[in-house]
Protein backbone atom coordinates (compact mmCIF):
# COMPACT_ATOMS: atom_id res chain seq x y z
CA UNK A 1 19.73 14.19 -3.30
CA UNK A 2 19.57 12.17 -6.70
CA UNK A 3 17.14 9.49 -5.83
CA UNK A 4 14.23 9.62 -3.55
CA UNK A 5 12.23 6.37 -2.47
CA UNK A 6 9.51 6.63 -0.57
CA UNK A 7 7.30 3.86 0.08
CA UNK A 8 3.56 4.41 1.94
CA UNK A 9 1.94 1.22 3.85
CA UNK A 10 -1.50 2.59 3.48
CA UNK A 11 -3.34 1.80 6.92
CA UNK A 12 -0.03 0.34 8.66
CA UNK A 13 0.41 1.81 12.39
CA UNK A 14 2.38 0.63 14.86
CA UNK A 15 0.33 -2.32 15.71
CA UNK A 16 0.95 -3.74 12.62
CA UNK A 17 4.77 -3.47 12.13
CA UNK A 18 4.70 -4.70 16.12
CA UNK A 19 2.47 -7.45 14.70
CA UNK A 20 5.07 -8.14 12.02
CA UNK A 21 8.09 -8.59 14.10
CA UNK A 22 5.82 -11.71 16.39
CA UNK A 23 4.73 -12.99 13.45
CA UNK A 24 8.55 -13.50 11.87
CA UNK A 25 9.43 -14.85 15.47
CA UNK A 26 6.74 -17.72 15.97
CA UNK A 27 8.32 -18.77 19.18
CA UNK A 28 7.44 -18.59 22.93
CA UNK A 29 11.20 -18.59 23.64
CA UNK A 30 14.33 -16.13 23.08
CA UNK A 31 14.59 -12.66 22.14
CA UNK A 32 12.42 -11.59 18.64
CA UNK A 33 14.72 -10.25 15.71
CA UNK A 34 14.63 -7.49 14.24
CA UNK A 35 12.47 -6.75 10.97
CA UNK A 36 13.79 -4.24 8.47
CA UNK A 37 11.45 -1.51 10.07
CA UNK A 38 13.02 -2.11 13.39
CA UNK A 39 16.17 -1.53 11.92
CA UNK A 40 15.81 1.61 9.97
CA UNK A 41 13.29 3.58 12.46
CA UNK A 42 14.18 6.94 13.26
CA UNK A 43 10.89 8.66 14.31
CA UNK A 44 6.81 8.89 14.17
CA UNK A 45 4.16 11.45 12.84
CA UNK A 46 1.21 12.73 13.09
CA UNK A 47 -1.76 12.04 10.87
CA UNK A 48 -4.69 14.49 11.36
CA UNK A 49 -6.20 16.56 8.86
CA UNK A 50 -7.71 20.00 8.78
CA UNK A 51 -11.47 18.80 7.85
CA UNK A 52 -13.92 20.49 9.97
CA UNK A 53 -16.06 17.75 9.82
CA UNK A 54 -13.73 15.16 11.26
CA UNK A 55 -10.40 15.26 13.20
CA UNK A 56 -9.51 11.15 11.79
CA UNK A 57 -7.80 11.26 8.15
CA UNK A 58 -8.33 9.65 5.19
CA UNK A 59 -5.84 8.52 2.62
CA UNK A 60 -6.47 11.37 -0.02
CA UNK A 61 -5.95 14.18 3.10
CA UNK A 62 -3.11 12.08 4.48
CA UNK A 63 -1.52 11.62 0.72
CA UNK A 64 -1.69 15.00 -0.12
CA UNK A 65 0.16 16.14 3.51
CA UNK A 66 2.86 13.57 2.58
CA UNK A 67 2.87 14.53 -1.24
CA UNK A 68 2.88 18.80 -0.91
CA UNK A 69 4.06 19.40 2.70
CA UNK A 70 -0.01 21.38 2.62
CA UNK A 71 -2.47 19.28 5.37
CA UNK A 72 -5.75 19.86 3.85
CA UNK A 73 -9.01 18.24 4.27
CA UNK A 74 -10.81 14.41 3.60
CA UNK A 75 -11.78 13.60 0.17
CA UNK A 76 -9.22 16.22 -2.07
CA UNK A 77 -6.21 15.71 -3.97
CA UNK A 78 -3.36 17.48 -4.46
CA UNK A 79 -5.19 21.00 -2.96
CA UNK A 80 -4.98 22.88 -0.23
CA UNK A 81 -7.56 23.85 2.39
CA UNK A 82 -8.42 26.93 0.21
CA UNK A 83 -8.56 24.08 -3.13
CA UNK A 84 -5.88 25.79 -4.97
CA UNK A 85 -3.49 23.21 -6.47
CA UNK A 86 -0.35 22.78 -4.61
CA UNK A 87 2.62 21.45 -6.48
CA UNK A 88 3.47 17.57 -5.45
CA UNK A 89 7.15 16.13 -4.51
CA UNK A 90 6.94 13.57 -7.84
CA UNK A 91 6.00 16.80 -10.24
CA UNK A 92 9.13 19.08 -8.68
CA UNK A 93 11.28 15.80 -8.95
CA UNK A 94 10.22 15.91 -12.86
CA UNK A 95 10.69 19.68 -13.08
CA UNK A 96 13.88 19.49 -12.01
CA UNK A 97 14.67 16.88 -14.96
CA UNK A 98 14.15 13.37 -12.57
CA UNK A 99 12.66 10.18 -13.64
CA UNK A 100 9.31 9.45 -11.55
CA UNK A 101 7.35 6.23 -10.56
CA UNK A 102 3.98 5.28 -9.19
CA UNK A 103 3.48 2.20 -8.22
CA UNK A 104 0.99 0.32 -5.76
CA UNK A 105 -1.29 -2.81 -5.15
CA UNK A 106 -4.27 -0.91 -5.25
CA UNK A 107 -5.13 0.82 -8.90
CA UNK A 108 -2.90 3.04 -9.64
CA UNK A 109 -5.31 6.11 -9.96
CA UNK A 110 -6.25 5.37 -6.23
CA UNK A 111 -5.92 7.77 -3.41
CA UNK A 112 -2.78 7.67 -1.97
CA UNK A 113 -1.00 7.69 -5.42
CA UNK A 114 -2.95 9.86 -7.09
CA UNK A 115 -1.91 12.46 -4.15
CA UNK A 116 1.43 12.49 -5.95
CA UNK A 117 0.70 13.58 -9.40
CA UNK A 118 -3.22 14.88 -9.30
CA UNK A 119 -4.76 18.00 -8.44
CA UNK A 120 -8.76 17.25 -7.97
CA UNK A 121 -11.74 17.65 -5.47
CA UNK A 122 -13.13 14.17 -5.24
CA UNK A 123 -10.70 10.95 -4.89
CA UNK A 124 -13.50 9.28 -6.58
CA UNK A 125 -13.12 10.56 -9.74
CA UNK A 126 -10.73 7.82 -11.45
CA UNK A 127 -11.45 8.01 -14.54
CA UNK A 128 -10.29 11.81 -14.41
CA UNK A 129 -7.52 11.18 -12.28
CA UNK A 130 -5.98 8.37 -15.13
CA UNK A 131 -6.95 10.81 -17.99
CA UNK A 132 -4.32 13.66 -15.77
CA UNK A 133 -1.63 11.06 -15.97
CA UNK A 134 -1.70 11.51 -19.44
CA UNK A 135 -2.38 14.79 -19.98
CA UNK A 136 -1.08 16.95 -17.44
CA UNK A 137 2.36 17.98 -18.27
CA UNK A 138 5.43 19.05 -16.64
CA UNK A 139 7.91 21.03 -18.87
CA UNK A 140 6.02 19.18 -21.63
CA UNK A 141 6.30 15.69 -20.70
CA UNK A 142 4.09 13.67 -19.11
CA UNK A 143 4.52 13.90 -15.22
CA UNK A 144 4.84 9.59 -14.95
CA UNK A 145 7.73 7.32 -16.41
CA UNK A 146 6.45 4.02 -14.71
CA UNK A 147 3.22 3.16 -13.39
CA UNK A 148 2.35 -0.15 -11.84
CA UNK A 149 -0.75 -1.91 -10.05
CA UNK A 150 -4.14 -2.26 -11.13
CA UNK A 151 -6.79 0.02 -12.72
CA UNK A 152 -7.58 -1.88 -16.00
CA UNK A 153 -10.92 -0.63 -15.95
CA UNK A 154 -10.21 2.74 -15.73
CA UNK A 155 -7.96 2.74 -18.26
CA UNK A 156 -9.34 0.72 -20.89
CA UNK A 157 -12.55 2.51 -21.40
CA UNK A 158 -15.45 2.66 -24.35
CA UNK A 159 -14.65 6.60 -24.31
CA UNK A 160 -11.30 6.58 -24.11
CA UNK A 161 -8.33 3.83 -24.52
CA UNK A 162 -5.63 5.27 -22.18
CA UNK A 163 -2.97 2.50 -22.95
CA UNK A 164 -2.84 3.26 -27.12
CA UNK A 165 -2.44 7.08 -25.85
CA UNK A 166 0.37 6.02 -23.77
CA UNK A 167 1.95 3.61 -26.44
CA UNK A 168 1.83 6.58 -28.84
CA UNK A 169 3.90 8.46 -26.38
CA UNK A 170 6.61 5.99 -26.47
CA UNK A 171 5.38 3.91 -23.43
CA UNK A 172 5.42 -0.35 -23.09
CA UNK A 173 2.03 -1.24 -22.11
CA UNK A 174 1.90 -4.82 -19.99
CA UNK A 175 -0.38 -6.95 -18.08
CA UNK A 176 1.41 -9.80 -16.42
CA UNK A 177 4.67 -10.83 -14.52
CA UNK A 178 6.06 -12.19 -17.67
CA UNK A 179 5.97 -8.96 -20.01
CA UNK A 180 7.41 -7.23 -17.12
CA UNK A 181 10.17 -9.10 -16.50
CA UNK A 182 10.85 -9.05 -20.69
CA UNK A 183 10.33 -5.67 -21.49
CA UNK A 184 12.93 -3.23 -21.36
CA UNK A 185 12.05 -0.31 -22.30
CA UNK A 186 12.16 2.30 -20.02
CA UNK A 187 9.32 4.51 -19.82
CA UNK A 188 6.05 1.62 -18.96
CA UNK A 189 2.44 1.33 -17.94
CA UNK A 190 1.88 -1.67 -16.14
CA UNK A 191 -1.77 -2.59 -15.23
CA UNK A 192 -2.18 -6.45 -13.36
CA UNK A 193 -6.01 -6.12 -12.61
CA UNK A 194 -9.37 -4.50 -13.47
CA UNK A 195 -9.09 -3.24 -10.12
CA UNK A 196 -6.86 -4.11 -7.30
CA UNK A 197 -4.53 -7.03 -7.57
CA UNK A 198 -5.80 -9.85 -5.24
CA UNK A 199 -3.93 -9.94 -2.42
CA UNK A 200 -0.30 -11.60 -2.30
CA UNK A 201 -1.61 -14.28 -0.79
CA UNK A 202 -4.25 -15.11 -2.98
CA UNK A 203 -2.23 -14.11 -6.17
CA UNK A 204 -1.03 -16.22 -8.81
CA UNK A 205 2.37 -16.65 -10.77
CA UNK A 206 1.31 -14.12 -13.66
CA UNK A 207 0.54 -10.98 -10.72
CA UNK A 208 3.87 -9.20 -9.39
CA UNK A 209 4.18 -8.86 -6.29
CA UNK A 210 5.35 -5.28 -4.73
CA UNK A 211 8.86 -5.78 -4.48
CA UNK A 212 8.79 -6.77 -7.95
CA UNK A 213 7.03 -4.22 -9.47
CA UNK A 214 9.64 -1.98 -7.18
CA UNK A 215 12.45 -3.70 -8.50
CA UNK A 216 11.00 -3.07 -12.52
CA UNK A 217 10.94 0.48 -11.56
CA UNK A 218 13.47 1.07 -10.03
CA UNK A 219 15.80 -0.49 -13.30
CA UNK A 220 14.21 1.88 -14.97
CA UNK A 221 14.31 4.80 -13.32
CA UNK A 222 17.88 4.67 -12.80
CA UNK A 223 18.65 4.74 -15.82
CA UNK A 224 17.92 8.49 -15.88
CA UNK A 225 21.58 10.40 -14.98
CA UNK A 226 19.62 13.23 -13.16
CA UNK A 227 17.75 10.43 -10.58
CA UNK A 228 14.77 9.66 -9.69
CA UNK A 229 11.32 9.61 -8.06
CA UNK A 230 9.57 6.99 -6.84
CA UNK A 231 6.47 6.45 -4.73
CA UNK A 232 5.71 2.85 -3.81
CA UNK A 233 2.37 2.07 -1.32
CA UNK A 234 1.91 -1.46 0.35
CA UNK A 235 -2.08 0.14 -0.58
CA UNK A 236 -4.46 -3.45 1.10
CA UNK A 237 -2.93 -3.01 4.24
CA UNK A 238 -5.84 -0.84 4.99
CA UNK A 239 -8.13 -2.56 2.83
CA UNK A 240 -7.56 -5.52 5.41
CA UNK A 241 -7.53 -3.39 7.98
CA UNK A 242 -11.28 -1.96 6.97
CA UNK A 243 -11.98 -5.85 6.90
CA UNK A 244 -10.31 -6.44 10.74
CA UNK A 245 -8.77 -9.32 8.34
CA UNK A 246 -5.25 -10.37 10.20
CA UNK A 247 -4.35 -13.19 7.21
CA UNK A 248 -5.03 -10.13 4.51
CA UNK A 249 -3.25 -7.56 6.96
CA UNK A 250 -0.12 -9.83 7.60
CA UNK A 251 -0.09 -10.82 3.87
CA UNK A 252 -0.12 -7.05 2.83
CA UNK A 253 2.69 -6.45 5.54
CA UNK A 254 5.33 -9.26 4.50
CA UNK A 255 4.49 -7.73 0.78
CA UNK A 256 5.41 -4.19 1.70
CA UNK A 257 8.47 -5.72 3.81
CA UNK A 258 10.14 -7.00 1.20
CA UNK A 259 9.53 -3.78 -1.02
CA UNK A 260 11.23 -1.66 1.41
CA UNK A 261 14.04 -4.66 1.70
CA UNK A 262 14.18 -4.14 -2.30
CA UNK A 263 14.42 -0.21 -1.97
CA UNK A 264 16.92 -0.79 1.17
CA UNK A 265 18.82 -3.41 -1.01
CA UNK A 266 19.32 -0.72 -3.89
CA UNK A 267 20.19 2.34 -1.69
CA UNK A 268 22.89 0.13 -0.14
CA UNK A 269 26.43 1.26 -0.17
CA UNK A 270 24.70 4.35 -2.23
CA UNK A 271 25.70 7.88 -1.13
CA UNK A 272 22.97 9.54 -3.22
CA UNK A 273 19.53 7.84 -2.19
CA UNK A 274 17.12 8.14 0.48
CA UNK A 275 14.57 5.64 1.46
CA UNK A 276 11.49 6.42 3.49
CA UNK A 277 8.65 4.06 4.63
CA UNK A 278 5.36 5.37 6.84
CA UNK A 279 1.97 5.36 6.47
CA UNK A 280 -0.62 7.32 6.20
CA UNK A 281 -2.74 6.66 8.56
CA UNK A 282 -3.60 3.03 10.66
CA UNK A 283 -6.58 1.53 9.98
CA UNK A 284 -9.45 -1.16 12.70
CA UNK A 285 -7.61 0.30 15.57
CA UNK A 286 -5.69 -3.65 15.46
CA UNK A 287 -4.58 -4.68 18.75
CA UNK A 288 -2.22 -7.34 19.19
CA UNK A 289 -4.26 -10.23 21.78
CA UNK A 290 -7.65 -9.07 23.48
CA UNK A 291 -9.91 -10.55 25.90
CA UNK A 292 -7.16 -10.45 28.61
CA UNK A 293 -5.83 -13.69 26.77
CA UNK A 294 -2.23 -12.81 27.01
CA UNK A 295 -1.07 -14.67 24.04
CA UNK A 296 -1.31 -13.88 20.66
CA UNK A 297 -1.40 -16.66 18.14
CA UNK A 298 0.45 -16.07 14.56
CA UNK A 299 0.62 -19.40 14.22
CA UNK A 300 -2.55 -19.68 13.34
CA UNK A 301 -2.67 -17.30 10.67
CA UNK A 302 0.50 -18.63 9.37
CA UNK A 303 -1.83 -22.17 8.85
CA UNK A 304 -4.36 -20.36 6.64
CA UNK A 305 -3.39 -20.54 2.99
CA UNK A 306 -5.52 -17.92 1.32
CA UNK A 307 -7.65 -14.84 2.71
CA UNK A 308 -11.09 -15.14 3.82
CA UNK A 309 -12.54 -13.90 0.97
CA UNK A 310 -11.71 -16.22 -1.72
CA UNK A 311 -12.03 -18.99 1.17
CA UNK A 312 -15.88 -17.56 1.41
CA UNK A 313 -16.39 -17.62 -2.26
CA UNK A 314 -15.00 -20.84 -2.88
CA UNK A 315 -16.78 -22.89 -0.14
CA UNK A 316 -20.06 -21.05 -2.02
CA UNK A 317 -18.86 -22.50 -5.39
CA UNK A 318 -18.63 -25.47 -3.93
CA UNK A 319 -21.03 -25.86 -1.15
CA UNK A 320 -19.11 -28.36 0.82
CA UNK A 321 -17.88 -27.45 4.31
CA UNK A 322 -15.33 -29.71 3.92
CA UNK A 323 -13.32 -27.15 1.67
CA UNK A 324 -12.35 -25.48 4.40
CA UNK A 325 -9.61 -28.26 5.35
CA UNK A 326 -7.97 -26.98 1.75
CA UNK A 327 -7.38 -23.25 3.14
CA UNK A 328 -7.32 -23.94 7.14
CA UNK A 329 -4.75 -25.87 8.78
CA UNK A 330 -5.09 -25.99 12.35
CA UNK A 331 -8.29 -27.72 13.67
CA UNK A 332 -11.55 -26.34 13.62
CA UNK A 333 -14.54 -27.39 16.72
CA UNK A 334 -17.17 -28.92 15.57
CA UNK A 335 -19.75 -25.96 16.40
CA UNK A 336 -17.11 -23.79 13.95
CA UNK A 337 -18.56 -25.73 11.00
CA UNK A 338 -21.35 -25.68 11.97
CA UNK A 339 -21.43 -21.98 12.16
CA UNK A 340 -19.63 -21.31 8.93
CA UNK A 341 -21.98 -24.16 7.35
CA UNK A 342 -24.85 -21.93 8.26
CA UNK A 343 -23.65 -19.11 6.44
CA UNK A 344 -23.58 -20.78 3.41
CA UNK A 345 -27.59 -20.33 3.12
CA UNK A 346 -26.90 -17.01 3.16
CA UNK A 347 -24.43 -14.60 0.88
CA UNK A 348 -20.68 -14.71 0.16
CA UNK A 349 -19.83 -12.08 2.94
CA UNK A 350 -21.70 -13.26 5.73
CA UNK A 351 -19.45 -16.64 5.42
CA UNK A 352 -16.53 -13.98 4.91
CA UNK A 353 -17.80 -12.29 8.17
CA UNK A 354 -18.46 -15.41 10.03
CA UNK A 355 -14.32 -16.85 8.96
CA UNK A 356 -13.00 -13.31 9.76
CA UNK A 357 -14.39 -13.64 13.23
CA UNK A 358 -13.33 -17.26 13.88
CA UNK A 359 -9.61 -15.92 12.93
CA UNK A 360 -9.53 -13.45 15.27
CA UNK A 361 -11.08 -15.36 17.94
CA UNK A 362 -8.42 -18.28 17.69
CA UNK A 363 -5.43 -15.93 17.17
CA UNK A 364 -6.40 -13.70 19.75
CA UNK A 365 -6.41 -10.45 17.40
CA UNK A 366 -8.16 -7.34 18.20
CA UNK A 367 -9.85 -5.00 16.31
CA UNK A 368 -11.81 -1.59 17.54
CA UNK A 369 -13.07 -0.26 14.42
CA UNK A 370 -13.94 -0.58 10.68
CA UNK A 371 -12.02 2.70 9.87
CA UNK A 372 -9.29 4.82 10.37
CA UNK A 373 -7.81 5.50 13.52
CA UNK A 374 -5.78 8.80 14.82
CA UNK A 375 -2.94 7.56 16.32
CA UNK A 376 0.70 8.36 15.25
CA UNK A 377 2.29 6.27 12.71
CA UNK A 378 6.21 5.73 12.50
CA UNK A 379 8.40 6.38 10.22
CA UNK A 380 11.56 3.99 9.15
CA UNK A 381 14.49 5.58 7.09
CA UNK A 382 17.70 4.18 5.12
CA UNK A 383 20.55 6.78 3.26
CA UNK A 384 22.15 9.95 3.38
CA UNK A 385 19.99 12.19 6.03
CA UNK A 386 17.96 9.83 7.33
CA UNK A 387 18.09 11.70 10.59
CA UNK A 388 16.27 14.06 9.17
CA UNK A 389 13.33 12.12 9.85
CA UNK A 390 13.98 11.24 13.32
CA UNK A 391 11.42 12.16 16.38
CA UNK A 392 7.67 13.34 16.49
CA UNK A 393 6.85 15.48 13.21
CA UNK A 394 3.62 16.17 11.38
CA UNK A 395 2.87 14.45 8.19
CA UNK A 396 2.81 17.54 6.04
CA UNK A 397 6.84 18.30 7.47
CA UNK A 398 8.07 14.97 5.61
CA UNK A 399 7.16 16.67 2.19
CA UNK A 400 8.62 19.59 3.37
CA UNK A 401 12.12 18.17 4.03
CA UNK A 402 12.00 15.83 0.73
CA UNK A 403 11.14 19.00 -1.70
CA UNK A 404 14.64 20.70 0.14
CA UNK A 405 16.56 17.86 -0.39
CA UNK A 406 15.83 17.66 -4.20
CA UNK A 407 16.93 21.66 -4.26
């Protein structure tokens, strides 16, 4: 296979993708269409890791599975149960002369991602993890041709400038939508945020959004006659998912959609590309309704203009209840103000808290949990072989069949 594209919604079980397809429909009448995902899944996996202390993944055990085809257990990167370095799907793709990508909405030295092209005990060791994208080699080049998200911070650093180290090794360095829609060159480090970009719903004209930082890449790497590598994760799913946050959840989802529409759109009419899109793991245990309302309400989240974190820290900038009418559409009881009003005595996350909970309640959205859940998570695939994915199959056995189609 020349060109692999696989694309990780980080949290993103079935629940959400379900959630997805009502939200798109918005109607008490007719059938509900089709999203992408419906369209292109062939199967579901398992999640689990081999941690003795816990049988529920997380995304560094779960991106290491996906990345090596080795389960292992919470917190590593890269090693297997025994922490000996296992070789990754992105550094065989580059072995065997391919272009390769990272590129997220988290930064970019974050779990998931850095399961593809680091080798290290602790996820939360960033600053190592972005020093091995520069100096870890593969055949003696650097194991990354594009890299896009956030990470700033971890980059730019009083011990060490990591984007003049790249620029000396014949990498573009850019920070907005602009320079990456002008640059052309085809080896690039893109970094949008300190941190994480905000997400797309609270983002503004100079942040990419995912399918556009997909479609940058994947200009470049085709360039390269030998193909390509490229890992794209939808990565605040979860992080809204942690939050039991349905606007930040279905604003993370209808990012990653039109990603994988983006990676669909190029493999099209393409005998020589694969696209695959799963997740890792799901995250809050989301349930579509609860409290044996029997109706589930996107409508209401599709009235809510920004997420309820930057609603929280405005109304605290501001102090004025009546802020809320800016960011929430449909209408509010009076003892809803009042509640949110009281939170504003009190710090930025107990209004966050408070909004959080008065979304679910009038959308009807469940939640079970602030963490990750075990539950299988599918798996949607477009190209040559995409049957090869089809049924039940542990995470570890999707590496597995990627490394033998790049032999």
């Amino acid at each position: 296979m020349k060109n692999v594209i696989l694309l990780i919604g980080d949290g993103m079980g079935f629940s959400y993708t379900t959630g997805l397809r009502y939200f798109h429909h918005g109607s008490q009448k007719g059938l509900m269409k089709p999203t992408i995902f419906d369209q292109c899944f062939v199967g579901s996996q398992s999640t689990y890791s081999l941690d003795l202390r816990s049988n529920i993944t997380d995304s560094a055990a779960a991106g290491t599975a996906l990345a090596t085809g080795y389960k292992t257990y919470n917190g590593v990167l890269g090693l297997d149960v025994n922490n000996q370095a296992v070789p990754t799907i992105l550094e065989y793709a580059k072995f065997r002369g391919k272009s390769t990508g990272l590129v997220g909405t988290s930064q970019i030295n974050h779990a998931t991602l850095a399961a593809f092209a680091s080798h290290i005990e602790s996820r939360d060791q960033y600053e190592q993890i972005a020093d091995d994208y520069l100096d870890e080699r593969i055949e003696g080049k650097q194991k990354i041709d594009v890299m896009l998200g956030g990470g700033t911070s971890f980059f730019l650093r009083e011990d060490r400038n990591l984007a003049e180290e790249f620029t000396s090794h014949q990498y573009s360095f850019v920070t907005n939508l602009q320079e990456l829609m002008t640059n052309k060159t085809e080896r690039l480090l893109g970094l949008f945020a300190p941190v994480e970009l905000p997400k797309q719903i609270d983002r503004d004209s100079a942040i990419p959004s995912l399918s556009q930082m997909t479609n940058a890449a994947l200009k470049r790497l085709q360039q390269n006659p030998n193909g390509f590598f490229l890992l794209v994760e939808g990565s605040q799913i979860d992080w809204a998912g942690h939050d039991n946050d349905i606007v930040g959840a279905m604003s993370e989802l209808k990012d990653f959609e039109a990603a994988f529409e983006e990676a669909v759109k190029f493999a099209l009419h393409r005998e020589d590309t694969i696209v695959i899109a799963t997740a890792d793991h799901s995250t809050g245990g989301m349930s579509i309704d609860r409290n044996d309302n029997y109706k589930w309400n996107p409508s209401v989240i599709k009235s809510i203009t920004a997420t309820p974190t930057v609603i929280a820290a405005r109304l605290h900038e501001t102090k004025d209840i009546t802020t809320l009418k800016q960011y929430i559409k449909f209408p509010l009881q009076e003892q809803d103000l009042q509640k949110i009003q009281s939170t504003l005595e009190m710090e930025v996350k107990d209004t966050k808290l408070a909004l959080i909970d008065m979304i679910n309640h009038y959308s009807s959205t469940g939640w079970t949990t602030k963490g990750h859940t075990g539950e299988d998570v599918p798996i949607y695939a477009y190209g040559l072989n995409r049957h090869l994915f089809s049924g039940r199959m542990e995470n570890s056995d999707i590496a597995r069949i990627l490394f033998e189609m790049l032999d």
